[in-house]
N, C-alpha and C. Protein backbone atom coordinates (compact mmCIF):
# COMPACT_ATOMS: atom_id res chain seq x y z
N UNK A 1 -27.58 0.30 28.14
CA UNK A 1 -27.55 -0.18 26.77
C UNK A 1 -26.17 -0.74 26.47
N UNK A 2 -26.49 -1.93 25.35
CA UNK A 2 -25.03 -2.48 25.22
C UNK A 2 -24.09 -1.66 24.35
N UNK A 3 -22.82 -1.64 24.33
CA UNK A 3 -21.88 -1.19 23.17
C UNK A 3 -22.09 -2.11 22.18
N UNK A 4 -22.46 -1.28 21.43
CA UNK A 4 -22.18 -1.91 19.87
C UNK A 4 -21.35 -2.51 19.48
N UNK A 5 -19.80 -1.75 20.06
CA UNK A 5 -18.55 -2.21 19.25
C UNK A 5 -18.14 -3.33 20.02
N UNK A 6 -18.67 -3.89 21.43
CA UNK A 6 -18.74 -5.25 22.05
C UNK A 6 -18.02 -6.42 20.65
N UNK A 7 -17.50 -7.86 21.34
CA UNK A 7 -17.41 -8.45 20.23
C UNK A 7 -18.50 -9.71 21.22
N UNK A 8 -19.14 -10.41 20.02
CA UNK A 8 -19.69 -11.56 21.06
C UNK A 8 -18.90 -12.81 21.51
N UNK A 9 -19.44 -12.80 22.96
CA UNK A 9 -18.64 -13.58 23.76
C UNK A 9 -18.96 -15.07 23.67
N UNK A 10 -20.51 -14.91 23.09
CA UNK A 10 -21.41 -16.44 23.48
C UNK A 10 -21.23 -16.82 21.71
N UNK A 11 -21.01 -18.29 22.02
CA UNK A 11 -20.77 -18.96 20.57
C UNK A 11 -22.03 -18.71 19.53
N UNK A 12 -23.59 -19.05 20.28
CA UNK A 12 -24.44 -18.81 19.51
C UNK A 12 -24.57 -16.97 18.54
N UNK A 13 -24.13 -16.67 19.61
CA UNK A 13 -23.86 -14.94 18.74
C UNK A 13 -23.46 -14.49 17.77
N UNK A 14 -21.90 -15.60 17.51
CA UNK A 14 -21.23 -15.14 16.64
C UNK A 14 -21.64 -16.12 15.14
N UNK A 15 -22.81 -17.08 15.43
CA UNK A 15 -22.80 -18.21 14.58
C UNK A 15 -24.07 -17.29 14.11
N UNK A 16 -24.60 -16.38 14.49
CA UNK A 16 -25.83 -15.86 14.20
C UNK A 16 -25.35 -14.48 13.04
N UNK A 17 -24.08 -14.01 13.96
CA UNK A 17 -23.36 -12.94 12.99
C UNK A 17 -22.81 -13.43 11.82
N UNK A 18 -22.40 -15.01 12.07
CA UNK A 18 -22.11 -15.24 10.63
C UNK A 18 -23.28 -15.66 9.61
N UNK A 19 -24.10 -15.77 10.03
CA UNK A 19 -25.35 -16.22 9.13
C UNK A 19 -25.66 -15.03 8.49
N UNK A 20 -25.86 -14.00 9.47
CA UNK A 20 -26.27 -12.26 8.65
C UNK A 20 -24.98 -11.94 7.87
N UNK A 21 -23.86 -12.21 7.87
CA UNK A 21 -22.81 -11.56 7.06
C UNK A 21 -22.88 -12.72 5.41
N UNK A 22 -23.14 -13.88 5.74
CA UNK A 22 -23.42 -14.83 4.96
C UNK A 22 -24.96 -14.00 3.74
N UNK A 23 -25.57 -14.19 4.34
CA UNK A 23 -27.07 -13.56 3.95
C UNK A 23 -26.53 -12.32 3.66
N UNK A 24 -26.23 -11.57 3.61
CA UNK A 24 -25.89 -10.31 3.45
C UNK A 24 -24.91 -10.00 1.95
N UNK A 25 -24.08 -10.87 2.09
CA UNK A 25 -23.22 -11.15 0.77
C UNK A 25 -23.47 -11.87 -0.31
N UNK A 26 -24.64 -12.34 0.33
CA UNK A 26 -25.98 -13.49 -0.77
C UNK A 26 -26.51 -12.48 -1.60
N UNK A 27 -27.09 -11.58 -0.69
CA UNK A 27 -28.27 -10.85 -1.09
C UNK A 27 -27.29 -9.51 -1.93
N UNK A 28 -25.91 -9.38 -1.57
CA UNK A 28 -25.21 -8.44 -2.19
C UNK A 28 -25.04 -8.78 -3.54
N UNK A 29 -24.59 -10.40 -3.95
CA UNK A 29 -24.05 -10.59 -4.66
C UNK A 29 -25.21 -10.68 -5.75
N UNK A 30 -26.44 -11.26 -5.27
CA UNK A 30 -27.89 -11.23 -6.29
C UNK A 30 -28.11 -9.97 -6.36
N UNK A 31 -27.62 -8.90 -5.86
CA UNK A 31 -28.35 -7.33 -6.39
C UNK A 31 -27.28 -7.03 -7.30
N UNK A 32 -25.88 -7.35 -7.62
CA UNK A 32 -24.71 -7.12 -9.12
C UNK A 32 -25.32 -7.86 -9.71
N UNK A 33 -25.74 -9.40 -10.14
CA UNK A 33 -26.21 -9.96 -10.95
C UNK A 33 -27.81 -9.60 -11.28
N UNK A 34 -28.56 -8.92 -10.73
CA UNK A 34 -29.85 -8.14 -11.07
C UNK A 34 -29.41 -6.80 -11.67
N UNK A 35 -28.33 -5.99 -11.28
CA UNK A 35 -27.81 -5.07 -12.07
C UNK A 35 -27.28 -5.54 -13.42
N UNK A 36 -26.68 -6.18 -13.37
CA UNK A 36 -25.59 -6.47 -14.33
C UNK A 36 -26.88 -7.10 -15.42
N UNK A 37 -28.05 -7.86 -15.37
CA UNK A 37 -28.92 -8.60 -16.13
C UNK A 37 -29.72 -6.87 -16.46
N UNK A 38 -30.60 -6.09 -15.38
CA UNK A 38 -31.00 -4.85 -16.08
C UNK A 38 -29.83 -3.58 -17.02
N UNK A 39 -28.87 -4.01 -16.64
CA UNK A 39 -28.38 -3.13 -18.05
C UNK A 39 -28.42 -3.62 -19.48
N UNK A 40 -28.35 -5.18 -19.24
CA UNK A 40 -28.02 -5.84 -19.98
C UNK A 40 -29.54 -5.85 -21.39
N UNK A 41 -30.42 -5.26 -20.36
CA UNK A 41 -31.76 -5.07 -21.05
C UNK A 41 -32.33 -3.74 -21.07
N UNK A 42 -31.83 -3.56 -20.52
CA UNK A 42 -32.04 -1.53 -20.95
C UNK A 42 -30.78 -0.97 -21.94
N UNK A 43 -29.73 -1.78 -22.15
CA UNK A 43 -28.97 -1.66 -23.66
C UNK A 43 -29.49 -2.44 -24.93
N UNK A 44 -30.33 -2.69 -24.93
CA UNK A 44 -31.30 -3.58 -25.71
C UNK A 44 -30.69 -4.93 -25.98
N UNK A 45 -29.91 -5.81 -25.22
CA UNK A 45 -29.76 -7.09 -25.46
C UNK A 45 -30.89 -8.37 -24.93
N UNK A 46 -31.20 -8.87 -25.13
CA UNK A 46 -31.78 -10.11 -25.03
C UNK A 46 -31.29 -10.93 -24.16
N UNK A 47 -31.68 -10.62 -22.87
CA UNK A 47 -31.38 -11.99 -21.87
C UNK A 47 -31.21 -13.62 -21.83
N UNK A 48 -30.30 -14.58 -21.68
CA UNK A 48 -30.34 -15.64 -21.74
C UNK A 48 -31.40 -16.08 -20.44
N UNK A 49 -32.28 -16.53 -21.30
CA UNK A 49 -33.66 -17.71 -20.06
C UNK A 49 -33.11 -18.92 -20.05
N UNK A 50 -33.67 -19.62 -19.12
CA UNK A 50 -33.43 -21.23 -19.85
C UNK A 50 -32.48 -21.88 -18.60
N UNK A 51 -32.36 -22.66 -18.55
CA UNK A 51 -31.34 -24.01 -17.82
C UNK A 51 -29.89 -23.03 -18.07
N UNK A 52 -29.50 -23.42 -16.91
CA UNK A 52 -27.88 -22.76 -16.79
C UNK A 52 -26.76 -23.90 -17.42
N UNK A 53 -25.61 -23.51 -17.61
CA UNK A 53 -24.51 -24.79 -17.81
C UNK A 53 -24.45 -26.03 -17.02
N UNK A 54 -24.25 -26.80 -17.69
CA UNK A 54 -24.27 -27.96 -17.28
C UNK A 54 -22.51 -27.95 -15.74
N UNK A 55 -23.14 -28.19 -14.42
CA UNK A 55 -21.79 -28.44 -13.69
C UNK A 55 -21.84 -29.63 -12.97
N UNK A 56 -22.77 -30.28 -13.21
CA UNK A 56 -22.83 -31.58 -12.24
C UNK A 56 -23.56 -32.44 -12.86
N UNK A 57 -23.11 -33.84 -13.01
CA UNK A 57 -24.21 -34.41 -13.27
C UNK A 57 -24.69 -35.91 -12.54
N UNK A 58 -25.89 -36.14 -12.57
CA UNK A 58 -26.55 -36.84 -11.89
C UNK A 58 -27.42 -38.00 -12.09
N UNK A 59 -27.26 -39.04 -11.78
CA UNK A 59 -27.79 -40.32 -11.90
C UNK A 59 -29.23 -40.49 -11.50
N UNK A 60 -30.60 -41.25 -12.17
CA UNK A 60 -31.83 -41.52 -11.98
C UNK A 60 -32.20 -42.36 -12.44
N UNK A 61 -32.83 -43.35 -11.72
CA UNK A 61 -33.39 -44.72 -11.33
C UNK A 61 -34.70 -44.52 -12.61
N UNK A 62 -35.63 -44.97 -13.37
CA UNK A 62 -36.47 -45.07 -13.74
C UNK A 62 -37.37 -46.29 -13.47
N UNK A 63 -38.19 -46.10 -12.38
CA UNK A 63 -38.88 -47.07 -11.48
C UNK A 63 -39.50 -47.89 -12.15
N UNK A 64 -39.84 -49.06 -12.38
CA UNK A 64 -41.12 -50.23 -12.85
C UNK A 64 -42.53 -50.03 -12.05
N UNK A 65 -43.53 -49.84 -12.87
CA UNK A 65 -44.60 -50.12 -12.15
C UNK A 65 -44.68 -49.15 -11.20
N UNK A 66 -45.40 -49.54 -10.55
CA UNK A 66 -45.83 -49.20 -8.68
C UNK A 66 -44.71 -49.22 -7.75
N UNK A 67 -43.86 -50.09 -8.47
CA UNK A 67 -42.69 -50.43 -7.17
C UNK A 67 -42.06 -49.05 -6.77
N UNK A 68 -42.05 -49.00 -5.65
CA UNK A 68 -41.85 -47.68 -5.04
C UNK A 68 -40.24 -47.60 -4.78
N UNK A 69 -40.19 -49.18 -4.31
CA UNK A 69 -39.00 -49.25 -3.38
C UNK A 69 -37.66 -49.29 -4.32
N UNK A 70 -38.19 -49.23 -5.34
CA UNK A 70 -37.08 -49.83 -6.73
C UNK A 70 -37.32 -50.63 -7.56
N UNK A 71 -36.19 -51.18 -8.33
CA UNK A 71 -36.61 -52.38 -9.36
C UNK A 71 -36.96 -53.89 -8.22
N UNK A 72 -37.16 -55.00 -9.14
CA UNK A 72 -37.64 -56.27 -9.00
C UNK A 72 -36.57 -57.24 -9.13
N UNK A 73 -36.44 -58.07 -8.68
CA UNK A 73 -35.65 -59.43 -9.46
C UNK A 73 -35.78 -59.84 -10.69
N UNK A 74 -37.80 -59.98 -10.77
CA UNK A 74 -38.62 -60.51 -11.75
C UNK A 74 -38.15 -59.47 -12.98
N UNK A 75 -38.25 -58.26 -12.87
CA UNK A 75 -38.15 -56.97 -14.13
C UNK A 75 -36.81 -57.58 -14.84
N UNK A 76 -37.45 -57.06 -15.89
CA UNK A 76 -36.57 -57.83 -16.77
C UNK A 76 -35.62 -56.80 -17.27
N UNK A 77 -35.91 -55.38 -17.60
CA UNK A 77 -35.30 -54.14 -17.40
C UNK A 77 -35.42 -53.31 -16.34
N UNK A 78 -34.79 -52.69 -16.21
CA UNK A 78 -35.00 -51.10 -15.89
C UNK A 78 -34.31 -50.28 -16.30
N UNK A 79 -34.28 -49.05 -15.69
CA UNK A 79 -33.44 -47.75 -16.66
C UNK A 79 -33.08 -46.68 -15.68
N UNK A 80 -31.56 -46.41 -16.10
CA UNK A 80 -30.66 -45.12 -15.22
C UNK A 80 -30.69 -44.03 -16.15
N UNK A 81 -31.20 -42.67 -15.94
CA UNK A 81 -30.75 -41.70 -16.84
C UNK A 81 -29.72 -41.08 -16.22
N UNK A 82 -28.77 -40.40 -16.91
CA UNK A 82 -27.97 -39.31 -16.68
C UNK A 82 -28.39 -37.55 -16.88
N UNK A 83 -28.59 -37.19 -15.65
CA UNK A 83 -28.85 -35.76 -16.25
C UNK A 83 -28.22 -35.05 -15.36
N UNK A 84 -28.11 -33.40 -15.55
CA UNK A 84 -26.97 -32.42 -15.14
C UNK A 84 -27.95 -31.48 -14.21
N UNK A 85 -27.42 -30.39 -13.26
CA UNK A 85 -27.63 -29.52 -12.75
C UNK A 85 -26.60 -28.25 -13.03
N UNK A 86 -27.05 -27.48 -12.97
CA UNK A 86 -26.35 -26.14 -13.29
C UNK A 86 -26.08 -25.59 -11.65
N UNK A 87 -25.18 -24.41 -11.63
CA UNK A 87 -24.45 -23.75 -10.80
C UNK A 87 -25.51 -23.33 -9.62
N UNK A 88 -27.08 -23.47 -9.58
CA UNK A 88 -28.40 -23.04 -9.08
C UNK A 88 -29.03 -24.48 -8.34
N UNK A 89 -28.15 -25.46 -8.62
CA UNK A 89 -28.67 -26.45 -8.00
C UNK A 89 -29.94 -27.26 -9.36
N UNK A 90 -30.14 -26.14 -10.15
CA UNK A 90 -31.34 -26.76 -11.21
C UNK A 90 -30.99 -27.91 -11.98
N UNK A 91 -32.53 -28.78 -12.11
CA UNK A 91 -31.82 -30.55 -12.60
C UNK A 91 -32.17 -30.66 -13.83
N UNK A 92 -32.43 -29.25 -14.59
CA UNK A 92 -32.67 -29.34 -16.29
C UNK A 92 -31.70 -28.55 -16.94
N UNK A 93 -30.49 -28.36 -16.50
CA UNK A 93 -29.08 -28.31 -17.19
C UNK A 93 -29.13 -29.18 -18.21
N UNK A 94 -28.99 -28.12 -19.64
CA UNK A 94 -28.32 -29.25 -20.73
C UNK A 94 -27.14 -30.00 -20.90
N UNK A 95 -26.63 -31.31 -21.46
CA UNK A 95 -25.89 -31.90 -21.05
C UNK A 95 -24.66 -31.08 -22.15
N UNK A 96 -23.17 -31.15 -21.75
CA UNK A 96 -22.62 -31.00 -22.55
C UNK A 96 -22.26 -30.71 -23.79
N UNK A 97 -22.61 -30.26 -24.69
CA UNK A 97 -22.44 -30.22 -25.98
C UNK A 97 -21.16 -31.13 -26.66
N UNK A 98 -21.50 -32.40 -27.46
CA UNK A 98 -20.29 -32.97 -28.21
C UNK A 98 -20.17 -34.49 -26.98
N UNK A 99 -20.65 -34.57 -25.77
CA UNK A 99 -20.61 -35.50 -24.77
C UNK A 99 -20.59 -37.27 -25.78
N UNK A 100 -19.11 -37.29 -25.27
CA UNK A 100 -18.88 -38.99 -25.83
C UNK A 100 -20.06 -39.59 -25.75
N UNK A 101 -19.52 -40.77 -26.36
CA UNK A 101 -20.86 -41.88 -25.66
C UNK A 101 -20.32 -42.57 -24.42
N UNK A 102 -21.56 -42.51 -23.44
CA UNK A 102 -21.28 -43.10 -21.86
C UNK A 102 -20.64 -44.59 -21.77
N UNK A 103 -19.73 -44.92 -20.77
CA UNK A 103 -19.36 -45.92 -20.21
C UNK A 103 -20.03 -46.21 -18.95
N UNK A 104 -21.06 -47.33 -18.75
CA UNK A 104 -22.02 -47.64 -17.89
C UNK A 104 -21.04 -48.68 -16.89
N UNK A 105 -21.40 -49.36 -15.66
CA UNK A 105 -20.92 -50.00 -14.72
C UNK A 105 -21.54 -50.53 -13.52
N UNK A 106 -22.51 -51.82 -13.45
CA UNK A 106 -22.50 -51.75 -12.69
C UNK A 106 -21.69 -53.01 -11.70
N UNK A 107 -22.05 -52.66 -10.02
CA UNK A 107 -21.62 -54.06 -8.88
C UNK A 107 -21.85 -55.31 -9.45
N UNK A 108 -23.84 -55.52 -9.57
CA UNK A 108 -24.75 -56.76 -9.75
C UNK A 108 -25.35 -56.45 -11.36
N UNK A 109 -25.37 -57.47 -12.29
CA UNK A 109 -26.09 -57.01 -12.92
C UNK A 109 -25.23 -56.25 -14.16
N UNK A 110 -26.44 -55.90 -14.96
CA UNK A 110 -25.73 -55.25 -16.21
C UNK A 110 -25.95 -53.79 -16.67
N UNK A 111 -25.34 -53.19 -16.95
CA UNK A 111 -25.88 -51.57 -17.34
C UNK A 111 -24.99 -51.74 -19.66
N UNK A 112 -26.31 -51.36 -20.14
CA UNK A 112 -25.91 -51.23 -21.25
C UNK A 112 -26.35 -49.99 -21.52
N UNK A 113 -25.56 -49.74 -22.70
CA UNK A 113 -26.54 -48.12 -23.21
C UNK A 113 -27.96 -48.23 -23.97
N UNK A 114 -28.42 -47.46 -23.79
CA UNK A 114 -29.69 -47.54 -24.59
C UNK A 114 -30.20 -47.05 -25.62
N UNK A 115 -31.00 -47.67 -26.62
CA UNK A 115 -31.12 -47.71 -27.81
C UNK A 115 -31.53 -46.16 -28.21
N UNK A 116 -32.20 -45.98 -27.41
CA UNK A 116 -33.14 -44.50 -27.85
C UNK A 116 -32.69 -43.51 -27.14
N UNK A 117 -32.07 -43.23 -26.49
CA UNK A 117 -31.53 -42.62 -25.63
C UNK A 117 -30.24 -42.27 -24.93
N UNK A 118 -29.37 -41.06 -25.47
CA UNK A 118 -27.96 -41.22 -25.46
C UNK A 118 -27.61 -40.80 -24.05
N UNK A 119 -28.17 -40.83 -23.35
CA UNK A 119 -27.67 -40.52 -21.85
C UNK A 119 -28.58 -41.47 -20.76
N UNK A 120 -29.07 -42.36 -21.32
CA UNK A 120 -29.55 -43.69 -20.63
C UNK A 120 -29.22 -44.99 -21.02
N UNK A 121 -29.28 -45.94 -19.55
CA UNK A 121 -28.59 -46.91 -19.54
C UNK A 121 -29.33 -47.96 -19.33
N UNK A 122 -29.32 -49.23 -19.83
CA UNK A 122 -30.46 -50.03 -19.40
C UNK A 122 -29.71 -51.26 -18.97
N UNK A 123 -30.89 -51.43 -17.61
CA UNK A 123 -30.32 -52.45 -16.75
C UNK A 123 -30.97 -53.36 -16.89
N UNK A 124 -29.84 -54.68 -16.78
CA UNK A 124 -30.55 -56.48 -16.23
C UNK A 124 -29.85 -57.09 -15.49
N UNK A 125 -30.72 -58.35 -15.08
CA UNK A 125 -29.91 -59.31 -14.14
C UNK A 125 -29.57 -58.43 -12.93
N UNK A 126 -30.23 -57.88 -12.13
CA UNK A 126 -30.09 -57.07 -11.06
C UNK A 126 -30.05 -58.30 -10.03
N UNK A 127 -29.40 -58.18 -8.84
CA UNK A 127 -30.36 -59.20 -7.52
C UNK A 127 -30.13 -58.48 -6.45
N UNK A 128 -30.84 -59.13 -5.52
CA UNK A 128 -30.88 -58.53 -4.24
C UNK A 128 -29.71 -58.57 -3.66
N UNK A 129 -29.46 -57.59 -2.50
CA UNK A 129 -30.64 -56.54 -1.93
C UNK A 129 -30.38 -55.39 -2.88
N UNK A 130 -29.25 -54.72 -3.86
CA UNK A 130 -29.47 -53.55 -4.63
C UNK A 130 -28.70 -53.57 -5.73
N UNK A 131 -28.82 -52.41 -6.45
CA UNK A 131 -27.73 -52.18 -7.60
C UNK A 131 -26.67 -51.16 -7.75
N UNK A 132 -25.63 -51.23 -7.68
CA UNK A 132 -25.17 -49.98 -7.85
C UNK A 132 -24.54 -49.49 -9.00
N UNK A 133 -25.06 -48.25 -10.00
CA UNK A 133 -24.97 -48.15 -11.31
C UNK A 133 -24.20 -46.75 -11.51
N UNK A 134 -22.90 -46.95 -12.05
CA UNK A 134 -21.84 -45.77 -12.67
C UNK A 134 -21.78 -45.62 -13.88
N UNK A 135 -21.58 -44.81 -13.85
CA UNK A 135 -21.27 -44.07 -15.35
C UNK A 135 -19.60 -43.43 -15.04
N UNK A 136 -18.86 -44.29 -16.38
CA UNK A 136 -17.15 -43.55 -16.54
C UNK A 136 -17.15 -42.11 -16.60
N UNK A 137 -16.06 -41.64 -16.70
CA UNK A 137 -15.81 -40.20 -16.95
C UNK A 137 -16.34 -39.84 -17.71
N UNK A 138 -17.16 -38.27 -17.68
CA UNK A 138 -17.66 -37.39 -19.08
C UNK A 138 -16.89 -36.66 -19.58
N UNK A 139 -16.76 -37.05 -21.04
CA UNK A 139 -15.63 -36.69 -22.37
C UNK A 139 -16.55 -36.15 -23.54
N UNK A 140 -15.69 -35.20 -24.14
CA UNK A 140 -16.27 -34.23 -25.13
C UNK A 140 -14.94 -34.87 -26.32
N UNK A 141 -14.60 -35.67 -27.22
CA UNK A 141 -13.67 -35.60 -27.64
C UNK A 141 -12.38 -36.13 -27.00
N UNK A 142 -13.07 -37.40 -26.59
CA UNK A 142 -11.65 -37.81 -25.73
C UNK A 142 -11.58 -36.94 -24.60
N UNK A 143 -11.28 -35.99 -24.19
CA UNK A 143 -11.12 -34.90 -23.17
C UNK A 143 -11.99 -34.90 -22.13
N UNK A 144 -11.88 -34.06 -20.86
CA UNK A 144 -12.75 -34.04 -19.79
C UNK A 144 -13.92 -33.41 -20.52
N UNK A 145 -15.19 -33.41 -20.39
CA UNK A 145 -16.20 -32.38 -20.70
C UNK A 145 -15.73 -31.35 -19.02
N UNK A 146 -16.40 -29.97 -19.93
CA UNK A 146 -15.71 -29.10 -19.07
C UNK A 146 -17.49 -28.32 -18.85
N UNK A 147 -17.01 -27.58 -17.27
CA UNK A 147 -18.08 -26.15 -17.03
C UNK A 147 -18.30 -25.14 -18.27
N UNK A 148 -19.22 -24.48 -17.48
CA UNK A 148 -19.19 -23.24 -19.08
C UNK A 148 -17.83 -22.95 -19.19
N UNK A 149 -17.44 -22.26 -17.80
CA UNK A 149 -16.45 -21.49 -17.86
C UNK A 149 -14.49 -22.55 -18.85
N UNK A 150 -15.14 -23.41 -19.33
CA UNK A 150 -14.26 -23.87 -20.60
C UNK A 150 -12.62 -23.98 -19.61
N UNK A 151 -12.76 -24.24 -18.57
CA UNK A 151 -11.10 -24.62 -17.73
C UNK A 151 -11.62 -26.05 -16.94
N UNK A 152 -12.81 -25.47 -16.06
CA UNK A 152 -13.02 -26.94 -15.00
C UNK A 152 -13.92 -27.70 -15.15
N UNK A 153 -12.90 -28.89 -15.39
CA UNK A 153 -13.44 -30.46 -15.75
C UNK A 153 -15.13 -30.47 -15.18
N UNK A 154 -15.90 -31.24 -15.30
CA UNK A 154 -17.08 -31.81 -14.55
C UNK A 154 -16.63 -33.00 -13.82
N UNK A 155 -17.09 -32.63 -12.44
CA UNK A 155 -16.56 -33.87 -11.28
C UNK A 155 -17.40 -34.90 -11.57
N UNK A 156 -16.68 -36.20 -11.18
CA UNK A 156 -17.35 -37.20 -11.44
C UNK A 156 -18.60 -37.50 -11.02
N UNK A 157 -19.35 -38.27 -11.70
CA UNK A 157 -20.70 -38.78 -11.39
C UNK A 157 -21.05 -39.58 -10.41
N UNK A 158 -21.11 -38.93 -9.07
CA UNK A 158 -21.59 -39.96 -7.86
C UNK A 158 -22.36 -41.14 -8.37
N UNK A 159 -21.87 -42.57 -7.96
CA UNK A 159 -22.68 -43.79 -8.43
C UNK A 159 -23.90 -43.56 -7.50
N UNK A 160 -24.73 -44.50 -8.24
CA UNK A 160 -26.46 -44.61 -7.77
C UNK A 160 -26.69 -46.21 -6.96
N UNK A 161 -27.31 -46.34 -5.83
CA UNK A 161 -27.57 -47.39 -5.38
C UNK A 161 -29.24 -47.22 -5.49
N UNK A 162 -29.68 -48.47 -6.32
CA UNK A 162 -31.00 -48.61 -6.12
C UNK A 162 -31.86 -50.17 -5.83
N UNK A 163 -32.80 -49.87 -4.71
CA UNK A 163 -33.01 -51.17 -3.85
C UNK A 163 -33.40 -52.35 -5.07
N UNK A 164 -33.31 -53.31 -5.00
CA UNK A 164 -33.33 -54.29 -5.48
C UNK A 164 -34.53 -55.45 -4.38
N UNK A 165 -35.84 -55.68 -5.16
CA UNK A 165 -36.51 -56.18 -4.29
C UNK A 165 -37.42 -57.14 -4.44
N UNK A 166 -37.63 -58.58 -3.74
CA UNK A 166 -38.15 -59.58 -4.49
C UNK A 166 -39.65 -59.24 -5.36
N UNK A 167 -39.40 -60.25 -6.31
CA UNK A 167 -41.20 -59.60 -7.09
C UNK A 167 -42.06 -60.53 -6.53
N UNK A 168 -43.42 -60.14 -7.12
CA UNK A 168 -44.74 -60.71 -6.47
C UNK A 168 -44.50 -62.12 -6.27
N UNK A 169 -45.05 -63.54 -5.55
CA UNK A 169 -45.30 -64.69 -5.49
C UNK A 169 -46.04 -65.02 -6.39
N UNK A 170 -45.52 -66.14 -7.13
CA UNK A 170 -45.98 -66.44 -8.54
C UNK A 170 -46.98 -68.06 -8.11
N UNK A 171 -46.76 -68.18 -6.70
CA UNK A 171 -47.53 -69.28 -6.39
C UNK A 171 -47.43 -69.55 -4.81
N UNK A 172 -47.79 -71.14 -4.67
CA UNK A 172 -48.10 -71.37 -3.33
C UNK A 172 -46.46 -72.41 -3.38
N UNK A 173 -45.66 -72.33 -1.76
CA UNK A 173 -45.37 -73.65 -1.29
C UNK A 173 -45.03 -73.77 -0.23
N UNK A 174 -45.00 -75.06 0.29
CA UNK A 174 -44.67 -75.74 1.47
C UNK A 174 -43.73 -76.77 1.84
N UNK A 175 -42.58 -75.87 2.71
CA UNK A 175 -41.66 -76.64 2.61
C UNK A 175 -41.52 -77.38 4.00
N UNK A 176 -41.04 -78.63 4.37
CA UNK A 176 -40.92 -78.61 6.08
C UNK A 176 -39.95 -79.48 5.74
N UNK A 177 -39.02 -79.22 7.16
CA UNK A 177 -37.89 -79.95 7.71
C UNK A 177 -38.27 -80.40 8.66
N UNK A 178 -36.61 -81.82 9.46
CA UNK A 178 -37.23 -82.57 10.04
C UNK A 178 -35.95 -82.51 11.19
């Protein structure tokens, strides 16, 4: 039988020990936050449900039609929303509380804000082959918008590339050279 107190020699071993010490401190750290939530309800407080703080936020294409692949040449709009994820990876984080109004940007094309909608952007004049659509810094008051935890900024908003792709044939032609 092997010694236990062995250290492993083979790389896969120790990449396996770090996965269980990983998992292990996962599963440690979700059994304080399952404690810490059942006291929190066996002292009779009321648990917060719901979408976590907003720590990231994230850019979305709002497709035309059928087009799978993206917008059109032909489309005369389309639309980027901005929305957040919380500390869980979850993509229904509320946005900021007090969040300026957005500064849109794009390569091709135009990104304006949109009428009905304070965290969407509406696009024209796109062309091929794509678009790529930013949004400026998020500000609460002039200022960075911040995590819950009220110190760290929200990192910037990775820009969005979305395909740009000719629309249907609106007819027949025939061209020849000589």
């Amino acid at each position: 039988m092997d010694d236990p107190r062995r250290r492993p020699d083979d790389e896969s071993e120790r990449d396996l020990l770090r996965l269980v010490v990983e998992l292990l401190w996962d599963l440690n750290t979700q059994g304080r936050q399952t404690n810490a939530l059942l006291t929190k309800i066996l002292a009779g407080e009321q648990p917060i449900v719901g979408p976590g703080q907003a720590t990231r936020g994230i850019l979305t294409p709002t497709k035309e039609g059928t087009m799978a692949a993206g917008f059109t040449v032909d489309t005369t709009t389309g639309k980027v929303t901005l929305g957040f994820t919380d500390d869980k990876g979850d993509t229904d984080a509320a946005a900021p509380a007090g969040l300026d109004a957005l500064v849109w940007s794009a390569d091709t094309g135009t990104v304006t804000q949109d009428a009905s909608n304070p965290l969407a952007g509406d696009i024209s004049g796109q062309v091929e082959p794509s678009i790529t659509v930013s949004v400026g810094p998020l500000t609460v008051a002039g200022a960075p918008a911040l995590e819950a935890d009220g110190v760290t900024p929200l990192p910037p908003v990775p820009p969005l590339t979305v395909p740009v792709v000719a629309g249907a044939a609106t007819g027949e032609a025939l061209s020849a050279s000589s």
